[in-house]
C-alpha atoms as a PDB file:
ATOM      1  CA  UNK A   1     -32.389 -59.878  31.402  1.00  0.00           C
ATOM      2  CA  UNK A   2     -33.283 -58.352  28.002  1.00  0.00           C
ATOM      3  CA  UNK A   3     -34.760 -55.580  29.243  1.00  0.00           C
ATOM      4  CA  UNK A   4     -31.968 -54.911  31.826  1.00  0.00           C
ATOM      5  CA  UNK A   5     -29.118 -54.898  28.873  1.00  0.00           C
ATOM      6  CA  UNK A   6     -31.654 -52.277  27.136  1.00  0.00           C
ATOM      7  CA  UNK A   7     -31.644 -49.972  30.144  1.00  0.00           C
ATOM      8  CA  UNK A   8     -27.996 -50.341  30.468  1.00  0.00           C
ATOM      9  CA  UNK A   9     -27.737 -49.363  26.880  1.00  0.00           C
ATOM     10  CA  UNK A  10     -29.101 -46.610  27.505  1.00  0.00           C
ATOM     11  CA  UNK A  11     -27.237 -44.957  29.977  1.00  0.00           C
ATOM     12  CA  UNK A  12     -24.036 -45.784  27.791  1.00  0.00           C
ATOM     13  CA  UNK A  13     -25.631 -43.800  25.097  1.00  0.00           C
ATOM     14  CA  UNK A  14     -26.733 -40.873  27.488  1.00  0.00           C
ATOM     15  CA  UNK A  15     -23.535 -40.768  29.228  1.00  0.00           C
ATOM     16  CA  UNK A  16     -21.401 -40.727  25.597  1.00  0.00           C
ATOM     17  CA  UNK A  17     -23.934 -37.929  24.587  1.00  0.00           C
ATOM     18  CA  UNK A  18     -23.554 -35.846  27.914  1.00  0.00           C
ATOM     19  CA  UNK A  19     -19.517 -36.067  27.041  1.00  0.00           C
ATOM     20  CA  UNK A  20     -19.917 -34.742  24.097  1.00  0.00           C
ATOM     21  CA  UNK A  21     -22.144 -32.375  24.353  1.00  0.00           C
ATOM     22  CA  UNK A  22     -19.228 -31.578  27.299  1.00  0.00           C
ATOM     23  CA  UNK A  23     -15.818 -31.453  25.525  1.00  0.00           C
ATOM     24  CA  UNK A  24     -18.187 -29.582  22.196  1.00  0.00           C
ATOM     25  CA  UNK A  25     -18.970 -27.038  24.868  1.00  0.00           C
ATOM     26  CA  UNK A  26     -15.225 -26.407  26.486  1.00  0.00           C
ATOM     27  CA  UNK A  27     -13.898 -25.812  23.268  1.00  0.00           C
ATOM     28  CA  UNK A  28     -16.424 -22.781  22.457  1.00  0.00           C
ATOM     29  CA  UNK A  29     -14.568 -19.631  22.374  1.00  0.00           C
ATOM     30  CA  UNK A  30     -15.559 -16.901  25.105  1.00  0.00           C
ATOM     31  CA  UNK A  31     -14.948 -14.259  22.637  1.00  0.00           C
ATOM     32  CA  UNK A  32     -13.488 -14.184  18.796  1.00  0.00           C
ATOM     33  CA  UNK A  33      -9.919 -14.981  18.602  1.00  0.00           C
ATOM     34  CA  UNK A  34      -8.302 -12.418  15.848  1.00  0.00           C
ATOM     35  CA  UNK A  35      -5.251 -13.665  14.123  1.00  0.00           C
ATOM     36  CA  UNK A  36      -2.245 -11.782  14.296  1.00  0.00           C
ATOM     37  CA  UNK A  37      -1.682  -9.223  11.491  1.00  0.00           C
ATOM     38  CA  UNK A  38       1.064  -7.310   9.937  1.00  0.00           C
ATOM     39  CA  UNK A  39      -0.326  -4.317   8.175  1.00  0.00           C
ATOM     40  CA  UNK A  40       0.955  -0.905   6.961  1.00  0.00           C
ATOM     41  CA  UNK A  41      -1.873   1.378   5.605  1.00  0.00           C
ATOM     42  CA  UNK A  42      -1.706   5.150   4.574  1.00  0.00           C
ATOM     43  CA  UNK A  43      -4.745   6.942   5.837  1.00  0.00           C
ATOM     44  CA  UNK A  44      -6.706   8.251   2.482  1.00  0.00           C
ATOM     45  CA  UNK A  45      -4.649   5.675   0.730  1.00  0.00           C
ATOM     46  CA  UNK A  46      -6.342   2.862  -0.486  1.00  0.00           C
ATOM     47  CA  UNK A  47      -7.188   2.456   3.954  1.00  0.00           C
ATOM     48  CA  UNK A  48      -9.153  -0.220   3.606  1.00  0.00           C
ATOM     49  CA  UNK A  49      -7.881  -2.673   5.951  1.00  0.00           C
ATOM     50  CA  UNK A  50      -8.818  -6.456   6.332  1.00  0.00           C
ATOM     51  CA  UNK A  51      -9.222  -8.276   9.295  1.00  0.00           C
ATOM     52  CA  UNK A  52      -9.470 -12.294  10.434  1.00  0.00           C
ATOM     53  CA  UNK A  53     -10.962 -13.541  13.391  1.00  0.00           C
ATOM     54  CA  UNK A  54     -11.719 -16.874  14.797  1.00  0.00           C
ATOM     55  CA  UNK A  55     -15.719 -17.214  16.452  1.00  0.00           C
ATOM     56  CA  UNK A  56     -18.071 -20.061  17.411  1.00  0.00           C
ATOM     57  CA  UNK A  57     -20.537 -21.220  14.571  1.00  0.00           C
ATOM     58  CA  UNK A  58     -23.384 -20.639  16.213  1.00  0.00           C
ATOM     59  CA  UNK A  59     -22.235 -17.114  16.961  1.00  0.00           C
ATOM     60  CA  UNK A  60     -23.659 -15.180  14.854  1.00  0.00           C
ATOM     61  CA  UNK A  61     -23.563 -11.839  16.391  1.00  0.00           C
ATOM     62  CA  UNK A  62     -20.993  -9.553  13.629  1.00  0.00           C
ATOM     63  CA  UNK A  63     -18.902  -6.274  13.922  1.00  0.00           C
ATOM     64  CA  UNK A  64     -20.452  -2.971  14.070  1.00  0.00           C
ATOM     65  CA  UNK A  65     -17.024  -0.996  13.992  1.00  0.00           C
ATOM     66  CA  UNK A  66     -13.465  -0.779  15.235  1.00  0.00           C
ATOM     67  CA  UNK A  67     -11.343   1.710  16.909  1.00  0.00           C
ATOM     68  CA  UNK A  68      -7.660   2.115  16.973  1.00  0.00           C
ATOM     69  CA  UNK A  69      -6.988   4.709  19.382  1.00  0.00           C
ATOM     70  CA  UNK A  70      -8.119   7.786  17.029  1.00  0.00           C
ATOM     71  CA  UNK A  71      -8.505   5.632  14.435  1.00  0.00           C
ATOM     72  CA  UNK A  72     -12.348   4.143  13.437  1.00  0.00           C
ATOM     73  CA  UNK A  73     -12.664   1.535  10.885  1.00  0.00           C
ATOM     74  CA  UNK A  74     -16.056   0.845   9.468  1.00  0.00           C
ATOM     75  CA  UNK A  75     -16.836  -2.167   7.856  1.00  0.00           C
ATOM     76  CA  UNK A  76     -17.416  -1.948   4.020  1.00  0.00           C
ATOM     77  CA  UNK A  77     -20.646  -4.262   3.495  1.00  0.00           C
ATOM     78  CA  UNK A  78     -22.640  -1.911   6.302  1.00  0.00           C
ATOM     79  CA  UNK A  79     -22.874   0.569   3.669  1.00  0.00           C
ATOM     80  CA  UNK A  80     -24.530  -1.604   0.955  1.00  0.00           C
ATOM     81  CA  UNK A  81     -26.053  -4.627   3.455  1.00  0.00           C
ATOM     82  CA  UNK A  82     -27.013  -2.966   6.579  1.00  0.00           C
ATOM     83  CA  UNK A  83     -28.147  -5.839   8.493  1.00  0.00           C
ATOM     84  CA  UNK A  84     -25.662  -8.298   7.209  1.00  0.00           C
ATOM     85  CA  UNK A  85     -24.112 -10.971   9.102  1.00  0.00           C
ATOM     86  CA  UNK A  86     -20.717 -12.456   9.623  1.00  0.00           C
ATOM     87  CA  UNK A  87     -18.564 -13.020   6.841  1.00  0.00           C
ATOM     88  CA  UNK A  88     -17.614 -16.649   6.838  1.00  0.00           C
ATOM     89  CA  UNK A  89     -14.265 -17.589   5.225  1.00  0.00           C
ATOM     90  CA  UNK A  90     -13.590 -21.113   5.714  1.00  0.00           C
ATOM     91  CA  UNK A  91     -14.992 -23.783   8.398  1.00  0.00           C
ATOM     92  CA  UNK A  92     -13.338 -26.029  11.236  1.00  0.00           C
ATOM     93  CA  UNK A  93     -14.564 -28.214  13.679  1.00  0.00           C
ATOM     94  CA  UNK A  94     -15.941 -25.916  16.246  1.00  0.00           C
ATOM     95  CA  UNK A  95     -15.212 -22.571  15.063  1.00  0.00           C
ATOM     96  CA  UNK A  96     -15.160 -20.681  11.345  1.00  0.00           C
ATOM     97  CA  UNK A  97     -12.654 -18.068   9.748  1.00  0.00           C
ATOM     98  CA  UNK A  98     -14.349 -14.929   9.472  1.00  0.00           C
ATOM     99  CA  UNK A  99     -13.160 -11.795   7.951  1.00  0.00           C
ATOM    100  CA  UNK A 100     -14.139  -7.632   8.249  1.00  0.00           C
ATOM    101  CA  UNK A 101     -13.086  -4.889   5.803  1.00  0.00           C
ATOM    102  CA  UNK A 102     -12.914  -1.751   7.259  1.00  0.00           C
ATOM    103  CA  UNK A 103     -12.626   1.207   6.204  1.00  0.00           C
ATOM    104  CA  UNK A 104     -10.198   3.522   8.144  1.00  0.00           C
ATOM    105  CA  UNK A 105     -11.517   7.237   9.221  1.00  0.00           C
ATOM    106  CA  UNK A 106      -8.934   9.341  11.451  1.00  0.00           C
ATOM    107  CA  UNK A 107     -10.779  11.393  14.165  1.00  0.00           C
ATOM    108  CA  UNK A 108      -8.220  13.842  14.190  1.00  0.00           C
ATOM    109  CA  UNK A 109      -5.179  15.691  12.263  1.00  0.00           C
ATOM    110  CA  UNK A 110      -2.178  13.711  13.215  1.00  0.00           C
ATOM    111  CA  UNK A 111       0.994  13.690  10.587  1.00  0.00           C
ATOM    112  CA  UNK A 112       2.613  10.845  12.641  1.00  0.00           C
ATOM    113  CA  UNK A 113       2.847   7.392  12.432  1.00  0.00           C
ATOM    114  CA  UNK A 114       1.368   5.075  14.710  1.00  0.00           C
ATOM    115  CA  UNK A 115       1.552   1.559  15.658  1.00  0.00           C
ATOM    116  CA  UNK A 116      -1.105  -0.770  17.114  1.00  0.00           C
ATOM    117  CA  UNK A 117      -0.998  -3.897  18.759  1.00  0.00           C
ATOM    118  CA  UNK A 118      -4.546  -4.077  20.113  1.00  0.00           C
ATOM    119  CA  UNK A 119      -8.098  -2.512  18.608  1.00  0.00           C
ATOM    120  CA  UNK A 120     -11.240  -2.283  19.972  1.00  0.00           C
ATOM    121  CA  UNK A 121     -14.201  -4.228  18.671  1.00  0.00           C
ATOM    122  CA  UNK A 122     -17.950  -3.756  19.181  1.00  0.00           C
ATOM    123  CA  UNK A 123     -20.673  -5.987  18.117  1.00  0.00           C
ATOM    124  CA  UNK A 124     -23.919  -5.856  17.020  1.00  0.00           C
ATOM    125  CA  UNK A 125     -24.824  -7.787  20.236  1.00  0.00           C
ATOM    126  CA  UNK A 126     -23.871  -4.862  22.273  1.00  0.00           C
ATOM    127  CA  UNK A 127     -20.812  -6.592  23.494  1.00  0.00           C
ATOM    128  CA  UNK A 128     -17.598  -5.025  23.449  1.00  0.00           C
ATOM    129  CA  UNK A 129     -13.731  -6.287  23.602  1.00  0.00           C
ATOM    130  CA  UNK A 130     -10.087  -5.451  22.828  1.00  0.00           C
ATOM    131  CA  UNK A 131      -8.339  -7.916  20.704  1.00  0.00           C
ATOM    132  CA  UNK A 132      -4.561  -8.347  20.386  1.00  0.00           C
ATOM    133  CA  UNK A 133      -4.155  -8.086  16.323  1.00  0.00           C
ATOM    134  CA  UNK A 134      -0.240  -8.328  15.867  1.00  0.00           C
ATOM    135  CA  UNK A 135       0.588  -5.145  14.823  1.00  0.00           C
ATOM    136  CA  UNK A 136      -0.784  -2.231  12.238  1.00  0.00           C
ATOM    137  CA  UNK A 137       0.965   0.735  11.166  1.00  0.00           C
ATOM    138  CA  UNK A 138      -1.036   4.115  10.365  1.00  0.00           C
ATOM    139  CA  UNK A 139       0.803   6.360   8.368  1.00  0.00           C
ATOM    140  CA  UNK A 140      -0.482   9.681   7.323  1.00  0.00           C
ATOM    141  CA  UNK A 141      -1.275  10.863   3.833  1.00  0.00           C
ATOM    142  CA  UNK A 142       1.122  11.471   1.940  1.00  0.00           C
ATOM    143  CA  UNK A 143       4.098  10.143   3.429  1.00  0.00           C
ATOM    144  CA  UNK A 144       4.976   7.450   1.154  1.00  0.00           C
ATOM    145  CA  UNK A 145       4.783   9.854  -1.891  1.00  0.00           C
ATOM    146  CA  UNK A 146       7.389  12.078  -3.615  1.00  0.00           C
ATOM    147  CA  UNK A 147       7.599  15.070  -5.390  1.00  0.00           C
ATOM    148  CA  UNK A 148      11.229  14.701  -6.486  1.00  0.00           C
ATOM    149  CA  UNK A 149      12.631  12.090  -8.994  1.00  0.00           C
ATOM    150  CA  UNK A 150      13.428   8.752  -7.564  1.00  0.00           C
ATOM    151  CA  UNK A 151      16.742   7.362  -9.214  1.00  0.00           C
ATOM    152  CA  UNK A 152      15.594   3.731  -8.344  1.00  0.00           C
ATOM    153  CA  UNK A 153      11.953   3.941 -10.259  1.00  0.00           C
ATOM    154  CA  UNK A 154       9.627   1.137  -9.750  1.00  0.00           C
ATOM    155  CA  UNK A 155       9.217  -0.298 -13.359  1.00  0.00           C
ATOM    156  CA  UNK A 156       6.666  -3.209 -12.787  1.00  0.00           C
ATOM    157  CA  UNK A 157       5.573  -5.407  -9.547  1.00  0.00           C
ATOM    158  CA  UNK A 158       2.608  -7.822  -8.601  1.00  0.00           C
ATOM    159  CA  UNK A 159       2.197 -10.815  -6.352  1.00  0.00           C
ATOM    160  CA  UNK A 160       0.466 -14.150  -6.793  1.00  0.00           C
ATOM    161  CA  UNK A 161      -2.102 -16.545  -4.787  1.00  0.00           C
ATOM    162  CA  UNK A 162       0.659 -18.644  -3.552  1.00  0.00           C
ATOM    163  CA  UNK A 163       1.937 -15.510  -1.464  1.00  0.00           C
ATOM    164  CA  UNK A 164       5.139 -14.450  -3.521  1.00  0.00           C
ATOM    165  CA  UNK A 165       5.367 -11.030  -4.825  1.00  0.00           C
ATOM    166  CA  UNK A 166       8.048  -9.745  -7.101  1.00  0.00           C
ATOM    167  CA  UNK A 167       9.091  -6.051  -8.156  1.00  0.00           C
ATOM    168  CA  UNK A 168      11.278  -4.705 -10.675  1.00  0.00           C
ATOM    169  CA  UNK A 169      13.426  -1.623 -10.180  1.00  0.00           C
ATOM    170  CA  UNK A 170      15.441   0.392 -12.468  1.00  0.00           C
ATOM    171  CA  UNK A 171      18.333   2.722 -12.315  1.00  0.00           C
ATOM    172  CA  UNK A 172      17.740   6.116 -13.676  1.00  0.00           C
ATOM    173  CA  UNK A 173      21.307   6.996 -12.561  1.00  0.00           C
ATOM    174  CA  UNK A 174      24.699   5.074 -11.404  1.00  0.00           C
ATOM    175  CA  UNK A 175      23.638   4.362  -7.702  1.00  0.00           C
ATOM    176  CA  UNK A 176      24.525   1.749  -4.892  1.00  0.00           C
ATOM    177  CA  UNK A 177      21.172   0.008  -2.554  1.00  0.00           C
ATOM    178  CA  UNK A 178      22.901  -0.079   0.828  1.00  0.00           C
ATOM    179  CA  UNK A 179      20.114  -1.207   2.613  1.00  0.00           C
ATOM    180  CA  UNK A 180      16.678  -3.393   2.397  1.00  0.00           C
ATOM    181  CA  UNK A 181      14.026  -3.114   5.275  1.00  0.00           C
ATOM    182  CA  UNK A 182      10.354  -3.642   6.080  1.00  0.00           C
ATOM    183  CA  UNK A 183       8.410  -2.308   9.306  1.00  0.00           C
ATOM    184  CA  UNK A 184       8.000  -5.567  10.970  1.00  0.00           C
ATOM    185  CA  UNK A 185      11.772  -7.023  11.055  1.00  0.00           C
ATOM    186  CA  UNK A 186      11.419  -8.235  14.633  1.00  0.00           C
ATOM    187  CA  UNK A 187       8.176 -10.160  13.757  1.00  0.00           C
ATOM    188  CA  UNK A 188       9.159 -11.011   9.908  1.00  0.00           C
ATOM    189  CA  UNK A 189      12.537 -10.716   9.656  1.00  0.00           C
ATOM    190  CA  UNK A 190      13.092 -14.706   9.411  1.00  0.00           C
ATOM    191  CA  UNK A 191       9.832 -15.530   7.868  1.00  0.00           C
ATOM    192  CA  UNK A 192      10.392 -13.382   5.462  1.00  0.00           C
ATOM    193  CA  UNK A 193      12.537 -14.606   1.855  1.00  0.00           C
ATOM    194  CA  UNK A 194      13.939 -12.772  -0.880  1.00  0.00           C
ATOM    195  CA  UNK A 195      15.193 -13.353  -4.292  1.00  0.00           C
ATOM    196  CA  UNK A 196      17.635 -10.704  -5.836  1.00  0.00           C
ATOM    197  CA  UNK A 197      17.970 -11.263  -9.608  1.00  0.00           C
ATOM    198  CA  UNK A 198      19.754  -9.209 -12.351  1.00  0.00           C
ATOM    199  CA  UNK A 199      23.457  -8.371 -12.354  1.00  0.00           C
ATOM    200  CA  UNK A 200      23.631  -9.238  -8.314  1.00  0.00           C
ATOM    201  CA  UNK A 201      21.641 -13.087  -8.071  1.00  0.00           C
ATOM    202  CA  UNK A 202      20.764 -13.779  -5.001  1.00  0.00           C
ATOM    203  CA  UNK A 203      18.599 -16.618  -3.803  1.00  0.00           C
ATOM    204  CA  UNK A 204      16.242 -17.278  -0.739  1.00  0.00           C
ATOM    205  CA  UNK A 205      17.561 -14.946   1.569  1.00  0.00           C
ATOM    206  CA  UNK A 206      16.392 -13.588   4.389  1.00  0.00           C
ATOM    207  CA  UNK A 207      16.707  -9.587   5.051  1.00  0.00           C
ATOM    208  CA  UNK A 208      20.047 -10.026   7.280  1.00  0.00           C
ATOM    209  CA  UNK A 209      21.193 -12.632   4.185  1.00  0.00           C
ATOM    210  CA  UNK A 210      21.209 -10.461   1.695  1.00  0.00           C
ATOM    211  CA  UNK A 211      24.793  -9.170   0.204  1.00  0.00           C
ATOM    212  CA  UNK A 212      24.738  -5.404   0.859  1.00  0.00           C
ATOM    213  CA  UNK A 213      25.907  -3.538  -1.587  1.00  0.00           C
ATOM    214  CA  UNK A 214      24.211  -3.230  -4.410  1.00  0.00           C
ATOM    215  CA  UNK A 215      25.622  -1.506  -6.942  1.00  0.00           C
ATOM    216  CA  UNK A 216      23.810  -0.296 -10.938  1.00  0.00           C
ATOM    217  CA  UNK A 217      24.553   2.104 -13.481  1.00  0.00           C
ATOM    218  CA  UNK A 218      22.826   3.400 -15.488  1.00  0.00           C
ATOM    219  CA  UNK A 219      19.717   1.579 -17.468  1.00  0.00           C
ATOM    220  CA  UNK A 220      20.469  -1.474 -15.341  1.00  0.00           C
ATOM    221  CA  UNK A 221      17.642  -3.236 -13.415  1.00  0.00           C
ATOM    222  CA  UNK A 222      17.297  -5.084 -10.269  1.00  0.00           C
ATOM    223  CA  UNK A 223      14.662  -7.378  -9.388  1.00  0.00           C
ATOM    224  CA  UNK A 224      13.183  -8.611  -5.955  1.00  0.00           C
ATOM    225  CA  UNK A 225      10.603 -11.177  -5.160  1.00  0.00           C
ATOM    226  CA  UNK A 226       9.153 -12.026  -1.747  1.00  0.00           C
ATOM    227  CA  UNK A 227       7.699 -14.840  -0.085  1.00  0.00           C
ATOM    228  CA  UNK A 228       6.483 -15.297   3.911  1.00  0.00           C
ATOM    229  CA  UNK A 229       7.650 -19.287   4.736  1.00  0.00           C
ATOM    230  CA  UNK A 230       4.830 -21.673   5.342  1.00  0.00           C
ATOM    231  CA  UNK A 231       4.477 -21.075   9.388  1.00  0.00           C
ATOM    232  CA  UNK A 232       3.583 -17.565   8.589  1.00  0.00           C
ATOM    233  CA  UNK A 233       0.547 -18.163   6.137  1.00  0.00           C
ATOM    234  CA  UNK A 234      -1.759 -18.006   8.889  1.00  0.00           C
ATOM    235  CA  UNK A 235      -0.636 -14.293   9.299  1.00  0.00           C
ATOM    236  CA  UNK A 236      -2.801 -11.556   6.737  1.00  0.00           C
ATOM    237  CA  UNK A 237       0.457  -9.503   5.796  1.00  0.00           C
ATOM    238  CA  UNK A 238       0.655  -6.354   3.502  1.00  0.00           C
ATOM    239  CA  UNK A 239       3.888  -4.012   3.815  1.00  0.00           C
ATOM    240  CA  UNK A 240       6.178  -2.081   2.026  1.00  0.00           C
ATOM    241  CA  UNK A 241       9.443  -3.234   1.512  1.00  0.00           C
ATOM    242  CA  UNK A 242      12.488  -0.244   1.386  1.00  0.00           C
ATOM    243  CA  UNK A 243      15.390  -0.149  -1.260  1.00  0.00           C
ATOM    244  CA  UNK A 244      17.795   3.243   0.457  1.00  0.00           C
ATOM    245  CA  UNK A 245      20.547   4.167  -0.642  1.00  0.00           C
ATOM    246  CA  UNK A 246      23.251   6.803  -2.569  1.00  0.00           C
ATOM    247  CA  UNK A 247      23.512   8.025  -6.188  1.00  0.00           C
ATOM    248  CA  UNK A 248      27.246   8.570  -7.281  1.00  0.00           C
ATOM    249  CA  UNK A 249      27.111  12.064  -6.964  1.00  0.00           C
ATOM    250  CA  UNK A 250      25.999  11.355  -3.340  1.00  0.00           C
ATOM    251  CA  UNK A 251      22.044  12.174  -3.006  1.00  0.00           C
ATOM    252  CA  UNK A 252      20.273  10.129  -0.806  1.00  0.00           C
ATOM    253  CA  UNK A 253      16.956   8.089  -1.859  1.00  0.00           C
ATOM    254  CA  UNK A 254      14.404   5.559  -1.072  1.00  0.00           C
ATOM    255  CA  UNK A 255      12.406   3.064  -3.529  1.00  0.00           C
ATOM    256  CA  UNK A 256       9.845   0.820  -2.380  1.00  0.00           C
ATOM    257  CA  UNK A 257       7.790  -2.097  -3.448  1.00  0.00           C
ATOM    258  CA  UNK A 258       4.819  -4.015  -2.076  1.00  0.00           C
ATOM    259  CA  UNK A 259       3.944  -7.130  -0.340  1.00  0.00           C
ATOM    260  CA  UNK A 260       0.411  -8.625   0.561  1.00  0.00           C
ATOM    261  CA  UNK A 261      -0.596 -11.873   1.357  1.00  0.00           C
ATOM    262  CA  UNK A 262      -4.382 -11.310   2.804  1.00  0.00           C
ATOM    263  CA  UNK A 263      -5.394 -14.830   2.140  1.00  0.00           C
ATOM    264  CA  UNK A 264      -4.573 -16.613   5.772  1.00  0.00           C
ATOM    265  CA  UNK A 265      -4.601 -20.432   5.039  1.00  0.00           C
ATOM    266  CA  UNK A 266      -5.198 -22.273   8.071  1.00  0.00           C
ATOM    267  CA  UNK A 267      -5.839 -25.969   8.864  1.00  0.00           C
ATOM    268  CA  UNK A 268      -7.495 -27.322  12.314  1.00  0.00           C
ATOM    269  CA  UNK A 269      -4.077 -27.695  13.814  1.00  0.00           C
ATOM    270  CA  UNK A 270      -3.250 -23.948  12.986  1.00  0.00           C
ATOM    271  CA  UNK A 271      -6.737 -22.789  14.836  1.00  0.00           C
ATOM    272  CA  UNK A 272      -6.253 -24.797  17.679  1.00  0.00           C
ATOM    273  CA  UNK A 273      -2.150 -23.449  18.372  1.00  0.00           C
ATOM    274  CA  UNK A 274      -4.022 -20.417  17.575  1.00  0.00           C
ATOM    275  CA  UNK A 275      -6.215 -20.242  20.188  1.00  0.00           C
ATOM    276  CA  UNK A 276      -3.817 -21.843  22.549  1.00  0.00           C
ATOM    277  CA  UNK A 277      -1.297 -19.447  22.096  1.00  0.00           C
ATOM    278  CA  UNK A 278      -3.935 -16.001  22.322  1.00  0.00           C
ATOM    279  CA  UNK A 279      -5.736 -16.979  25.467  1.00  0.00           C
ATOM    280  CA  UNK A 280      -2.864 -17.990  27.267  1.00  0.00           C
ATOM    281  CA  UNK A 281      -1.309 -14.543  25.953  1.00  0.00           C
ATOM    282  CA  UNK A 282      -4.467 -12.629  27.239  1.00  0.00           C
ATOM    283  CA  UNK A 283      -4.410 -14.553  30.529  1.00  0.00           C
ATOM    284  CA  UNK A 284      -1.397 -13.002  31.087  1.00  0.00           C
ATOM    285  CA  UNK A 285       0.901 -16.516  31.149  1.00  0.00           C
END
């Protein structure tokens, strides 16, 4: 009788381990999973660009380069650590946060800008995919600098771990700020919040919130501070944000400050909606 219970143990135990090994094995990822990203770099402008991915822990295969249509992007550390491995960020139950830092070449002249909502990725294993990445805007050199005054001059700015980021403008001239933009209003037009303080408070607004407007003379200041809401820390963001508007003698002009939040905090529910929502994207449902 004994020995029957022990044999019956057993094949509990082997039958547990076999659906285990089972349900470990069905949530292994058939490729890396990159997050979605929001990123607007200037080629020969401080182009390095960051990327997050999701892969298997016991993948250990890593990035050789990346190509956005004329775009390459090769990773930093292959210059100083030829044969290293993945970068590991954080850790989850079956898969880790990995990130790359590329380094963006253009193949070609181009003096437009492009946008990019899939890249290219090759691996040291030889394997090859393309990954959906959000979207990335390539602008060329130059194009966010001026040689003319700016009436609206960009007096201090920086941004904090917790994902806010706060500039401070001032007027050289008597001028009005008739409108506030970034490049990804569709994507982080609600996520985004914004705090106008000086002689115009405003607080916690989003972009289609905010009381346009804006009106200084001169030697007065306006400042604006940024945060992404809490369901869009699992996105790496870095943008420009756009003051336009007139002087009072009627010259047109654009200011701009920046925002980047390139830490993605993630917990286990956040990788597995994740992963939910990117393969059902890729299978097309």
């Amino acid at each position: 009788m004994k020995e029957r219970y022990f044999w019956v143990a057993i094949g509990l135990i082997s039958i547990s381990w076999i659906v285990n090994a089972l349900y470990a094995y069905s949530k292994q990822l058939k490729e890396p999973i990159f997050l979605d990203h929001y990123i607007e770099a200037v080629i020969g402008h401080h182009s390095d660009v960051t990327f997050y991915y999701l892969a298997n822990k016991n993948d250990q295969s890593y990035i050789n380069y990346i190509v956005l249509g004329d775009i390459e992007g090769l990773p930093q550390q292959a210059f100083i650590y030829p044969d290293a491995g993945p970068h590991k960020v954080d850790t989850f139950r079956h898969q880790e946060l990995r990130s790359l830092t590329v380094e963006l070449r253009q193949l070609n002249d181009s003096d437009e800008d492009r946008s990019f909502n899939e890249m290219q990725v090759f691996y040291s294993d030889g394997k090859a995919s393309t990954v959906s990445i959000g979207e990335v805007i390539i602008r060329p050199s130059g194009s966010i600098e001026s040689d003319n005054p700016i009436p609206l001059t960009l007096s201090s700015g920086g941004g904090s771990n917790d994902g806010k980021s706060s500039h401070t403008f001032w007027a050289t001239e008597p001028l009005s700020i008739q409108k506030i933009s970034i490049p990804f209003r569709n994507a982080l037009g609600d996520e985004l919040h914004l705090s106008i303080t000086g002689n115009h408070n405003q607080k916690d607004k989003t972009l289609d919130g905010i009381e346009l407007p804006i009106h200084l003379d001169e030697g007065e200041n306006v400042a604006v501070a940024m945060q992404l809401d809490q369901t869009a820390a699992s996105m790496p963001s870095s943008f420009l944000i756009y003051l336009s508007g007139t002087t009072a003698a009627g010259e047109p002009f654009t200011s701009h400050g920046g925002y980047n939040w390139q830490h993605p905090y993630l917990t286990q529910t956040d990788v597995n909606r994740i992963i939910e929502e990117k393969t059902r994207r890729d299978s097309g449902e």
